[in-house]
Protein backbone atom coordinates (compact mmCIF):
# COMPACT_ATOMS: atom_id res chain seq x y z
CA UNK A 1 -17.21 3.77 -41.42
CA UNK A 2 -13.46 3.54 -39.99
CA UNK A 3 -11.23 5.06 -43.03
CA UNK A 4 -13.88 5.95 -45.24
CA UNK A 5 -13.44 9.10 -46.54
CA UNK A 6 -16.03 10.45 -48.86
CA UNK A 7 -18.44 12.71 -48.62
CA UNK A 8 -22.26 12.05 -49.25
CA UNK A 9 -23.24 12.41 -53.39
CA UNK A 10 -24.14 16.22 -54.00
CA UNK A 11 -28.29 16.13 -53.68
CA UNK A 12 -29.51 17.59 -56.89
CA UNK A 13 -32.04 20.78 -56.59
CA UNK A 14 -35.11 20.66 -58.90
CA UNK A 15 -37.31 23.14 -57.24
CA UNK A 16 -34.29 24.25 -55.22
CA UNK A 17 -35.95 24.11 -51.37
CA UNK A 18 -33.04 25.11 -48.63
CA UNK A 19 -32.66 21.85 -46.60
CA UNK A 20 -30.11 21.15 -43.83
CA UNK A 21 -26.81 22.52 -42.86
CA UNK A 22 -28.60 24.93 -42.08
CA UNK A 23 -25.84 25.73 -38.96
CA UNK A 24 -23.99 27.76 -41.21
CA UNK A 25 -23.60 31.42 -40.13
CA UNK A 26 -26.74 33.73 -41.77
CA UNK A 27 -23.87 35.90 -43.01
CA UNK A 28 -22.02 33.56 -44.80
CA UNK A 29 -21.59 34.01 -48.53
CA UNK A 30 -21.52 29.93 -49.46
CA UNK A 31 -24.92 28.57 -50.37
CA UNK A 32 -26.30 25.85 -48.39
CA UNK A 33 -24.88 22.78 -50.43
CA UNK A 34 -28.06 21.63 -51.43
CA UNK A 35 -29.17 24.52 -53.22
CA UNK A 36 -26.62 24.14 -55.67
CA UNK A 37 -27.91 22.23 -59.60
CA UNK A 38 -25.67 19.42 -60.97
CA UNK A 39 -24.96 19.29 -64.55
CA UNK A 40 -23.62 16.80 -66.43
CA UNK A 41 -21.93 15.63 -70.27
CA UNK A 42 -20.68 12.01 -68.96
CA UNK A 43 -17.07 13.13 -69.19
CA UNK A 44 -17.26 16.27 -66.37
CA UNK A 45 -19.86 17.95 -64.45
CA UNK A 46 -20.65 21.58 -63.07
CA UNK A 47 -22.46 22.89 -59.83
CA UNK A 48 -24.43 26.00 -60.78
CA UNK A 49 -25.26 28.24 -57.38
CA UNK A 50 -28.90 29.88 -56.72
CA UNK A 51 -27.39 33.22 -58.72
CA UNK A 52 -26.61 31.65 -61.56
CA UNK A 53 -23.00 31.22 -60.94
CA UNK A 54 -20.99 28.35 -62.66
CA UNK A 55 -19.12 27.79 -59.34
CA UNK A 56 -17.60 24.03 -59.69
CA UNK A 57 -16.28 22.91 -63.08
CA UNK A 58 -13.08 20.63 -63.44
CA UNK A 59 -11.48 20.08 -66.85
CA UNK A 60 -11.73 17.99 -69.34
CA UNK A 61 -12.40 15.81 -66.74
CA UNK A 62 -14.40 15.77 -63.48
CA UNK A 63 -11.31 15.09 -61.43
CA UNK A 64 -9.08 17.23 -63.07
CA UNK A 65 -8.07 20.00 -62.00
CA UNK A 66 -10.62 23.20 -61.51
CA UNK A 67 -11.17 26.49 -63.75
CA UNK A 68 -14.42 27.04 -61.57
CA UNK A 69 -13.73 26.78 -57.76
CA UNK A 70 -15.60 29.20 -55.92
CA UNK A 71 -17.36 26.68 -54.20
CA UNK A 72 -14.36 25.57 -51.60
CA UNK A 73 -12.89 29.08 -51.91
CA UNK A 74 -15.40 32.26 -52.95
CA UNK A 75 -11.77 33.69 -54.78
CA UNK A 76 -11.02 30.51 -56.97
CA UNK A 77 -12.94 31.49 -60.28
CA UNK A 78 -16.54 30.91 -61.37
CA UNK A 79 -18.67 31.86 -64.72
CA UNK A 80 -22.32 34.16 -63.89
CA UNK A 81 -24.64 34.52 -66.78
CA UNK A 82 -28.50 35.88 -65.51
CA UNK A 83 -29.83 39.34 -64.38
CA UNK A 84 -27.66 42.32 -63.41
CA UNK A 85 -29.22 43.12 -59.83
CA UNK A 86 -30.86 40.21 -59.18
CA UNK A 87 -29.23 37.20 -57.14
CA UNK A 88 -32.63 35.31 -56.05
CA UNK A 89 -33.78 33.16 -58.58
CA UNK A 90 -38.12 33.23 -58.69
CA UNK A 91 -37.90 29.39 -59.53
CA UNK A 92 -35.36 26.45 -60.49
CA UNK A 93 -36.06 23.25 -62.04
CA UNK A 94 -34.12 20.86 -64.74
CA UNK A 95 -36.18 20.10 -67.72
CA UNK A 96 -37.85 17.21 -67.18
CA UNK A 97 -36.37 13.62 -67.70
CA UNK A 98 -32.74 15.59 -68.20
CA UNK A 99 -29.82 17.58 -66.59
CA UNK A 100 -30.59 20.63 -68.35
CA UNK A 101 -31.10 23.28 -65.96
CA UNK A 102 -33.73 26.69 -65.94
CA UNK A 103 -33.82 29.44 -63.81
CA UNK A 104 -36.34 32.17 -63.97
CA UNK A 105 -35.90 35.37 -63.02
CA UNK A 106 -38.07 38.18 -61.39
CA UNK A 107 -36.55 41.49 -61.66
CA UNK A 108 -37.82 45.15 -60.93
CA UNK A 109 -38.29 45.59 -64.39
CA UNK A 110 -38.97 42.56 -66.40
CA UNK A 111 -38.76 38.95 -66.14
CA UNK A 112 -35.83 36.32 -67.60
CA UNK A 113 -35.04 32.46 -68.21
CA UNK A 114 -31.52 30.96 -67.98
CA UNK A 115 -31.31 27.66 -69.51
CA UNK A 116 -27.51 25.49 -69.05
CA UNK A 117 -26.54 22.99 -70.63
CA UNK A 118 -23.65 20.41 -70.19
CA UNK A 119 -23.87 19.70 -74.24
CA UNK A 120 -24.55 16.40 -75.35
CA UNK A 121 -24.31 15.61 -78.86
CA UNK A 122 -25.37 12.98 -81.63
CA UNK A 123 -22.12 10.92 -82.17
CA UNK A 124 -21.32 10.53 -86.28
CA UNK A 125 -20.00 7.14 -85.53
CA UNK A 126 -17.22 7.51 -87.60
CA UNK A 127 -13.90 8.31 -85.76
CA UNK A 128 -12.67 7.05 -82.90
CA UNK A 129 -12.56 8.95 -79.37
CA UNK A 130 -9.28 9.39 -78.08
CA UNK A 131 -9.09 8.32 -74.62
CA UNK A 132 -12.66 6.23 -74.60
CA UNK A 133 -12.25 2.17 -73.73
CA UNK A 134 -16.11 1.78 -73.75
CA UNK A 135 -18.36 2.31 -77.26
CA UNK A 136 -20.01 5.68 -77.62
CA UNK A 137 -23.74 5.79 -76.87
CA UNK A 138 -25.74 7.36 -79.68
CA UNK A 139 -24.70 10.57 -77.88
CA UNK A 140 -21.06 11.88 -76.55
CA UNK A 141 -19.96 15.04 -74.58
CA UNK A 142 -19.30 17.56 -77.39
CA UNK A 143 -17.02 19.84 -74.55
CA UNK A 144 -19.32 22.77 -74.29
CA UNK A 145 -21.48 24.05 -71.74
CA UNK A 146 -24.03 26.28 -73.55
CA UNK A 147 -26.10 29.13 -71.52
CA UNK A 148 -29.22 31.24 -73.44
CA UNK A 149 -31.29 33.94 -71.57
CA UNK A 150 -34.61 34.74 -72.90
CA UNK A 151 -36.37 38.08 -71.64
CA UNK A 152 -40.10 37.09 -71.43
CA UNK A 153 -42.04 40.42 -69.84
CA UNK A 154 -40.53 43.73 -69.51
CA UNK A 155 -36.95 44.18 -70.33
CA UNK A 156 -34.03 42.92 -67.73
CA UNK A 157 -30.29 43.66 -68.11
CA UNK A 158 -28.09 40.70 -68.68
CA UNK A 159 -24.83 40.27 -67.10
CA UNK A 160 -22.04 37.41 -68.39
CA UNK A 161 -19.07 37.61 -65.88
CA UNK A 162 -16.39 35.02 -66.74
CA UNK A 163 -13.42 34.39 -64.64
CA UNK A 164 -11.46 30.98 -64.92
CA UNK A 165 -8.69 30.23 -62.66
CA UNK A 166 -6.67 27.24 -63.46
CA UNK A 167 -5.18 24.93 -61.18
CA UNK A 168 -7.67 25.34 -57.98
CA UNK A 169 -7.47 28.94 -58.36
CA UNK A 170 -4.01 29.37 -58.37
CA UNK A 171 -3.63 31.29 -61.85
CA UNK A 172 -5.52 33.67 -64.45
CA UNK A 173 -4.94 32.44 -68.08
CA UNK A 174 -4.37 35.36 -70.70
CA UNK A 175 -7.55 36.07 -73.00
CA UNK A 176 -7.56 37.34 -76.42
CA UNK A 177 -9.99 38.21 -78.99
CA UNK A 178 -10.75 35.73 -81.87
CA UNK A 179 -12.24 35.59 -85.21
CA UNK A 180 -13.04 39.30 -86.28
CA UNK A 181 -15.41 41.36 -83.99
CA UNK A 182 -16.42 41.24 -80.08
CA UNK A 183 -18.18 37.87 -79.85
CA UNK A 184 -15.11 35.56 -79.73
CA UNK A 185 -12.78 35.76 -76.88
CA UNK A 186 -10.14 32.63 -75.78
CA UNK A 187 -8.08 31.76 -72.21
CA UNK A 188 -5.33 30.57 -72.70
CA UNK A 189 -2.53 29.03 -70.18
CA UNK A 190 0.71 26.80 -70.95
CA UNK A 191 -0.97 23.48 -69.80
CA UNK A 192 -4.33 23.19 -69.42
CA UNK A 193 -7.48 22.87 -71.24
CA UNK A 194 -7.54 26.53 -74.00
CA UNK A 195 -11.17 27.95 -73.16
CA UNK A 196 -12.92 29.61 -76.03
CA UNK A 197 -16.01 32.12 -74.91
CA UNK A 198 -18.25 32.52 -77.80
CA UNK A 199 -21.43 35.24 -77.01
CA UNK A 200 -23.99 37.28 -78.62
CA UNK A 201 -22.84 39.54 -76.70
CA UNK A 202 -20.04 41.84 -76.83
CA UNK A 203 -17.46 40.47 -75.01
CA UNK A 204 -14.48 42.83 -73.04
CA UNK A 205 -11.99 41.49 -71.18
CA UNK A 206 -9.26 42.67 -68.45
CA UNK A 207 -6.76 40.71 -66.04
CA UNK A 208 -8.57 37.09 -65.68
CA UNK A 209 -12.34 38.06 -66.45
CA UNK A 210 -14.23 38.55 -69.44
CA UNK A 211 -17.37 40.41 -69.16
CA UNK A 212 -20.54 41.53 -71.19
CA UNK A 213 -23.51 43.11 -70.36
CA UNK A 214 -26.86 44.48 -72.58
CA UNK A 215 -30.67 44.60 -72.12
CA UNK A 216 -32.91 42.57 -73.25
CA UNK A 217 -36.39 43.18 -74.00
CA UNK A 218 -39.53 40.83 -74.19
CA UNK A 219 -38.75 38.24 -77.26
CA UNK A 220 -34.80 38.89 -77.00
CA UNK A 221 -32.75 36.20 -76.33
CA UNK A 222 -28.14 36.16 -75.76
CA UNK A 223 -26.32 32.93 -75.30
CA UNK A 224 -22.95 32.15 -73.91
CA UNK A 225 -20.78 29.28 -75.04
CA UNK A 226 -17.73 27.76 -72.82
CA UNK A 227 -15.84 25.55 -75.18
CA UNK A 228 -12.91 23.40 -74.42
CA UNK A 229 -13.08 20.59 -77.28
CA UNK A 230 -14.92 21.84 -80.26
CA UNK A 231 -15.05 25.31 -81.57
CA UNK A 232 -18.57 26.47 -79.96
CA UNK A 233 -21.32 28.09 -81.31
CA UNK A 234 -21.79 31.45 -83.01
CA UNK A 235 -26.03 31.78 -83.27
CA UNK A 236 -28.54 31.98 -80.85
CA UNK A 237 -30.18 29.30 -83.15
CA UNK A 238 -27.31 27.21 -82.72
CA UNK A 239 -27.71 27.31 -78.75
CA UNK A 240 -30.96 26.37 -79.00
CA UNK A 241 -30.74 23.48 -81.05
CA UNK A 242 -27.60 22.00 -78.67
CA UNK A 243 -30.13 22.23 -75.58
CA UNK A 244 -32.54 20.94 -77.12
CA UNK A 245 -30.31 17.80 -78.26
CA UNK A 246 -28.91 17.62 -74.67
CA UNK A 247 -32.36 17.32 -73.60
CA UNK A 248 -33.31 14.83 -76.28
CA UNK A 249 -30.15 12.62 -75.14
CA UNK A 250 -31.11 12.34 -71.76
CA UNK A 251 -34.84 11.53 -72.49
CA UNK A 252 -33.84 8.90 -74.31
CA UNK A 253 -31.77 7.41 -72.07
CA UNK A 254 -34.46 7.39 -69.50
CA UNK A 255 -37.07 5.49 -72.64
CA UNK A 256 -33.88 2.80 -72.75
CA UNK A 257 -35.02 1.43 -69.30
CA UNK A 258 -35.92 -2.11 -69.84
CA UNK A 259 -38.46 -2.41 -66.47
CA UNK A 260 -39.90 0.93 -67.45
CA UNK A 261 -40.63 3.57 -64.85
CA UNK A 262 -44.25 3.13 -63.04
CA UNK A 263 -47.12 5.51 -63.62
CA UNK A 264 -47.00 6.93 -59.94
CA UNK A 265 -46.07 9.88 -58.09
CA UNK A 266 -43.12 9.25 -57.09
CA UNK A 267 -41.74 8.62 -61.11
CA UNK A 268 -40.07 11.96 -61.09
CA UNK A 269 -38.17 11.44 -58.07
CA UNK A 270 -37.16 8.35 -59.38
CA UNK A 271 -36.20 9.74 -63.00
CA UNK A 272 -33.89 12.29 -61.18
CA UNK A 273 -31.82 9.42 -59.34
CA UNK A 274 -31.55 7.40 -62.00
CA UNK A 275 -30.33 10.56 -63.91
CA UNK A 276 -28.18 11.93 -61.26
CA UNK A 277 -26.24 8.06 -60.51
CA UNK A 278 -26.24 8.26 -64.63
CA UNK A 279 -24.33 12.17 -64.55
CA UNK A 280 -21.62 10.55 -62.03
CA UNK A 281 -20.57 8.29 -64.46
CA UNK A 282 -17.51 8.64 -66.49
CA UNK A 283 -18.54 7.31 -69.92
CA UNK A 284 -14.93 6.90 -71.60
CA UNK A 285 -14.04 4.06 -68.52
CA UNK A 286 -17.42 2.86 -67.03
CA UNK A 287 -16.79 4.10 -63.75
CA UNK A 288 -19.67 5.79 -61.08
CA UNK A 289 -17.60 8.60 -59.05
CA UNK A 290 -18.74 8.20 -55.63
CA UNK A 291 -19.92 12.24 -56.21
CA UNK A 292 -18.76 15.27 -57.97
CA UNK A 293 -16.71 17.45 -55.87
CA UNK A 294 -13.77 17.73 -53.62
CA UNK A 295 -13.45 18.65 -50.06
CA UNK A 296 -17.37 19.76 -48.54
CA UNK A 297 -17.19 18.56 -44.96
CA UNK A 298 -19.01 16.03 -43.22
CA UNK A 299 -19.54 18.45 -40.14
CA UNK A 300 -19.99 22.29 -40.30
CA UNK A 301 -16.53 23.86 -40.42
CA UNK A 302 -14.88 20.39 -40.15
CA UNK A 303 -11.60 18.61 -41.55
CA UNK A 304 -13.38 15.48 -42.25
CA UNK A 305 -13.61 16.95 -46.21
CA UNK A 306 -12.43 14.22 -48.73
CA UNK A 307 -11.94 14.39 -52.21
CA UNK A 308 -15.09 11.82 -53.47
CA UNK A 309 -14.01 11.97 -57.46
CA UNK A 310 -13.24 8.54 -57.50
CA UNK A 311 -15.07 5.05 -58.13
CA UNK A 312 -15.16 2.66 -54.81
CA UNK A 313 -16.12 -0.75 -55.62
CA UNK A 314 -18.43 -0.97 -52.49
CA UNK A 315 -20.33 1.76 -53.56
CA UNK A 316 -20.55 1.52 -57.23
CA UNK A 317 -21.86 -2.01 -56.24
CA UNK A 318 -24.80 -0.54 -54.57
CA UNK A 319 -25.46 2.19 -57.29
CA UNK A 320 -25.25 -0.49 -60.21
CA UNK A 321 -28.04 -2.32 -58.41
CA UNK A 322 -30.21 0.42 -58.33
CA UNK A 323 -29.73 0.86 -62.31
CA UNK A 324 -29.73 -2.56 -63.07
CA UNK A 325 -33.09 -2.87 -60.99
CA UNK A 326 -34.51 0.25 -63.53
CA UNK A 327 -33.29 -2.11 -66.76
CA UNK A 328 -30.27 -0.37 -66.89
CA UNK A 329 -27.73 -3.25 -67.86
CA UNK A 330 -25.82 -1.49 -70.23
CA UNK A 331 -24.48 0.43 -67.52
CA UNK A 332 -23.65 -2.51 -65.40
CA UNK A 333 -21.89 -4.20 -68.23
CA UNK A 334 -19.36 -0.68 -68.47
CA UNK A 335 -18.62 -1.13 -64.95
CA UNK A 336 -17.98 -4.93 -65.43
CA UNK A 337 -15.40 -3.80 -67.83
CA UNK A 338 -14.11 -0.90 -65.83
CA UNK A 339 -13.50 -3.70 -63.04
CA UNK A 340 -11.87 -6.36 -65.28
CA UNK A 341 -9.44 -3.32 -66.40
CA UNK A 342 -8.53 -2.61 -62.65
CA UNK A 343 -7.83 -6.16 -61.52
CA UNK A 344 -5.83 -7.02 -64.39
CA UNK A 345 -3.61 -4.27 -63.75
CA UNK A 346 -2.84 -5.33 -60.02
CA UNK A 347 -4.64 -6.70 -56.66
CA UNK A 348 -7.75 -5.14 -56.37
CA UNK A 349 -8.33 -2.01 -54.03
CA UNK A 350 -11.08 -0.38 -52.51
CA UNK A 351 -11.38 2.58 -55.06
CA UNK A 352 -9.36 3.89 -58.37
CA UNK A 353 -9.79 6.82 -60.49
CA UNK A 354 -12.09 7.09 -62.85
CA UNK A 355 -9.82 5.99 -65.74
CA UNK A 356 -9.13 3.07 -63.35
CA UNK A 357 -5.82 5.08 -62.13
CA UNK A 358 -4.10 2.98 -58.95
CA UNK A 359 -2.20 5.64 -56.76
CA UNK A 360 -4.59 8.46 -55.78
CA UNK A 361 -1.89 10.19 -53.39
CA UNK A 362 -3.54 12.92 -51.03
CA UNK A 363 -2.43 16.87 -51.42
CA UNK A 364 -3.65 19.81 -49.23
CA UNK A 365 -4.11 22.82 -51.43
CA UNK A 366 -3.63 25.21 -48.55
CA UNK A 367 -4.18 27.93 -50.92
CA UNK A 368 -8.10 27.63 -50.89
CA UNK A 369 -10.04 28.46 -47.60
CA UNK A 370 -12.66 26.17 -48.17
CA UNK A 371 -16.43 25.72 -48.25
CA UNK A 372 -17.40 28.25 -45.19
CA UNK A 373 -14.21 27.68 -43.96
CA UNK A 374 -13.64 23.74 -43.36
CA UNK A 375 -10.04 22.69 -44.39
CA UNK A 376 -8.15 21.78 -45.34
CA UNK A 377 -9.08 21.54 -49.05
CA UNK A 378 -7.57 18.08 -50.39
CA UNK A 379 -7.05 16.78 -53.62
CA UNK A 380 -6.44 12.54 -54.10
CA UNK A 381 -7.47 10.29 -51.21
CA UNK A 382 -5.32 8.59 -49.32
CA UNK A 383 -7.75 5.73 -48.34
CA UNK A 384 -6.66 4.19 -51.82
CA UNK A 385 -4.21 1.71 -49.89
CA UNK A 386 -6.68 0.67 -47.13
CA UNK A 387 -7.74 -2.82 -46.69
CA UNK A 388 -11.37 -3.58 -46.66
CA UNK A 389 -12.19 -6.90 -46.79
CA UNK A 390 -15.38 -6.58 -47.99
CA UNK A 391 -14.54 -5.29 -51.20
CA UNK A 392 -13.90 -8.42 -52.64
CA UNK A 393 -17.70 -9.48 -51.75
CA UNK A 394 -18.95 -6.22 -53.33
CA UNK A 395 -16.63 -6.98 -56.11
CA UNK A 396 -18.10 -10.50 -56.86
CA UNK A 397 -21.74 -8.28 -56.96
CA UNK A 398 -20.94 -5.92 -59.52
CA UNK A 399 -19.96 -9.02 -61.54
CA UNK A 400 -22.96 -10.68 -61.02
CA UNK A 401 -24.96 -7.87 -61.64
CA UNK A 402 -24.75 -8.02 -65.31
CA UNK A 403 -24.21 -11.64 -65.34
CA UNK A 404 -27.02 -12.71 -63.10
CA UNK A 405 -28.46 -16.58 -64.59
CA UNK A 406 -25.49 -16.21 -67.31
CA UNK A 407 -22.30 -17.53 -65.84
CA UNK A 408 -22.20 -18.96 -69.42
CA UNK A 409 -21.68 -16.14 -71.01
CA UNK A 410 -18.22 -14.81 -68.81
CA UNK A 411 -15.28 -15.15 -71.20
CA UNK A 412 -11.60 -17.06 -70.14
CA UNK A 413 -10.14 -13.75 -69.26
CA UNK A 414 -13.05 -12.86 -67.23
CA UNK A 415 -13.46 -16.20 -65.44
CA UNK A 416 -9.31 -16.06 -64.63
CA UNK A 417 -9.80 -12.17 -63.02
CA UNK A 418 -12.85 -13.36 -61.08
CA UNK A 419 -10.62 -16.77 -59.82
CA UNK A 420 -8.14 -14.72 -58.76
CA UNK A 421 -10.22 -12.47 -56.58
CA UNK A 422 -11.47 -15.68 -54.78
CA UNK A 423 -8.21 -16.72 -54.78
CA UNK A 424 -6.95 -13.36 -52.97
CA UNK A 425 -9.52 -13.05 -50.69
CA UNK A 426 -9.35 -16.84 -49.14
CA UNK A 427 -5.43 -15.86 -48.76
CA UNK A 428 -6.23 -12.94 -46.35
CA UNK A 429 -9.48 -13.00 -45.06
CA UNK A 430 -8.21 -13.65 -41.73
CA UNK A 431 -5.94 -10.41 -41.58
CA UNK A 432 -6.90 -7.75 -39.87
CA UNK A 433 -8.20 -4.82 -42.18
CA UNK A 434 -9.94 -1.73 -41.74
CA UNK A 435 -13.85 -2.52 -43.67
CA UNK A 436 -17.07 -1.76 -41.76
């Protein structure tokens, strides 16, 4: 695929079985990509390693800049919650029907669940969202990614080990107590996103880490809230009842599918694709990113590593399809919008950000050593300004995808962006261009 330049979507891990790329070194200390759990709010997304590591987290947004980078660099930040000597989880899954992820734990002296959450939350419908073109769904990212450990044999110690690094890893933010005791602890840096760490624990903190560690005994159960929007949680209770929302809001997204998934065993593998296209969305614009993360290489050690936060029309095409086919059509209808908002702002490209953004220029960060050691580490993609004739036909299918039998139904300033895609593409189909 001449100019390309993504990577393939992250492959979610439900029961967390090592699978290729398996020629990495025995020694090295990055998990195999595979093994790592996707989470998910709609708005940004986290990669959660086999120890219970928050290793990937941009924010607000999945392609903003990281606070959690340990994934392309094992020095760039990351956010552990689970067991104090344990590092092999006994058994992974996400909830059923949701992106809400559980880890149990076998340790020498007891046993543990981890459950994370990316929160989800019923929207009030009253005020507006800043920053959101597309109508809320019944529920929004609240800005909070909510972890709860619950000793259930023995006793186990429990470890929370916090260390943002803003900017790719480049710099600690400065963290300070809040409220009036040890369970309320804020990062702070001139610029970017003000983290708030609320615990049941008591927090300490020194340089760019904040840490906390007790035992927990049969029954006991500690949470951990991340913050970056709202003001958290303060009660274990209060944990509990944001998972359980988050995994009421993607249930019922999976119930809104109009052909209904089939009674057979393959419905769970199903379930998790539709949910895993459904977490690469960006819910404020429409847009599918094409996957989560920036720079894993195509090739062991290689420097074919792109950054793949963006939306390309070819293959948000194909994903729509597979949504639409499931009866998702609300979905295909936000991406019909996202696309009328990119071609009215210029000709139409192969990809834009996922706030339909235009110039995507390509960085190194030469700073970060990358995942077990392919660089360079890039930020942006410089395909943006490639000419792929084929876009325009993939174009054309995302329209028709949510107005398939309906041509009725496509408004004046619809009908005029589709015209002039025609238009454009019978003025230089004949030039050369660089498209599979």
């Amino acid at each position: 695929m001449s100019g390309r330049r993504r990577e393939g979507m992250i492959r979610n891990v439900s029961v967390a079985a090592p699978t290729p790329m398996r020629t990495r070194a025995a020694s090295s200390p990055f998990p195999p990509i595979a093994d790592y759990a996707f989470l998910s709010d709609c708005s940004t997304t986290a990669l959660i390693a086999p120890d219970g590591a928050v290793e990937w987290m941009c924010l607000p947004r999945a392609d903003s800049a990281s606070v959690f980078a340990t994934l392309p660099d094992r020095s760039a930040g990351f956010f552990r919650f689970g067991p104090v000597h344990s590092r092999v989880p006994a058994s992974r899954r996400y909830l059923p029907g949701s992106m809400v992820l559980e880890t149990t734990w076998a340790t020498a002296t007891g046993w543990m669940v981890v459950t994370d959450a990316l929160v989800m939350g019923e929207w009030d419908g009253t005020d507006r969202i800043e920053g959101q073109r597309r109508p809320p769904g019944d529920y929004t990212a609240r800005g909070m990614l909510v972890r709860k450990a619950t000793c259930i044999a023995g006793q186990v110690d429990l470890m929370l080990d916090c260390m943002p690094l803003f900017d790719y890893g480049q710099t600690p933010g400065t963290w300070s107590y809040g409220g009036t005791g040890y369970g309320e602890a804020t990062c702070k840096l001139a610029g970017q996103p003000e983290l708030t760490l609320r615990s049941s624990l008591r927090l300490g903190y020194g340089g760019a880490r904040a840490t906390a560690r007790t035992a927990l005994s049969e029954g006991q159960s500690a949470f951990a809230a991340l913050s970056w929007r709202t003001t958290g949680v303060s009660e274990t209770d209060e944990a509990d009842e944001e998972i359980a929302t988050t995994v009421s809001a993607w249930r019922d997204w999976l119930r809104h599918s109009t052909s209904k998934m089939p009674d057979h065993p393959w419905r769970p593998y199903l379930e998790r694709s539709a949910l895993t296209l459904k977490g690469l969305s960006y819910a404020p614009s429409g847009a599918i990113m094409a996957a989560s993360t920036t720079s894993l290489p195509e090739t062991p050690h290689g420097e074919r590593n792109w950054d793949c936060r963006f939306t390309w029309v070819r293959d948000s095409a194909f994903m729509l399809s597979a949504l639409y086919q499931l009866g998702y059509d609300w979905e295909a209808f936000g991406y019909f919008a996202f696309l009328m908002d990119a071609v009215s702002a210029g000709p139409l490209q192969i990809m834009y950000g996922i706030d339909a953004e235009r110039d995507l220029d390509e960085h190194v960060l030469g700073h970060l050593k990358g995942y077990d050691g392919a660089r360079p580490v890039r930020i942006g993609n410089g395909a943006y300004n490639q000419r792929q004739h084929d876009v325009w036909g993939m174009a054309m299918e995302a329209t028709a995808l949510y107005f398939e039998n309906a041509a009725d139904q496509i408004g004046p300033v619809a009908w005029q962006a589709i015209c002039k895609l025609v238009d454009n593409a019978l003025a230089i189909w004949r030039e050369p261009d660089r498209g599979i």
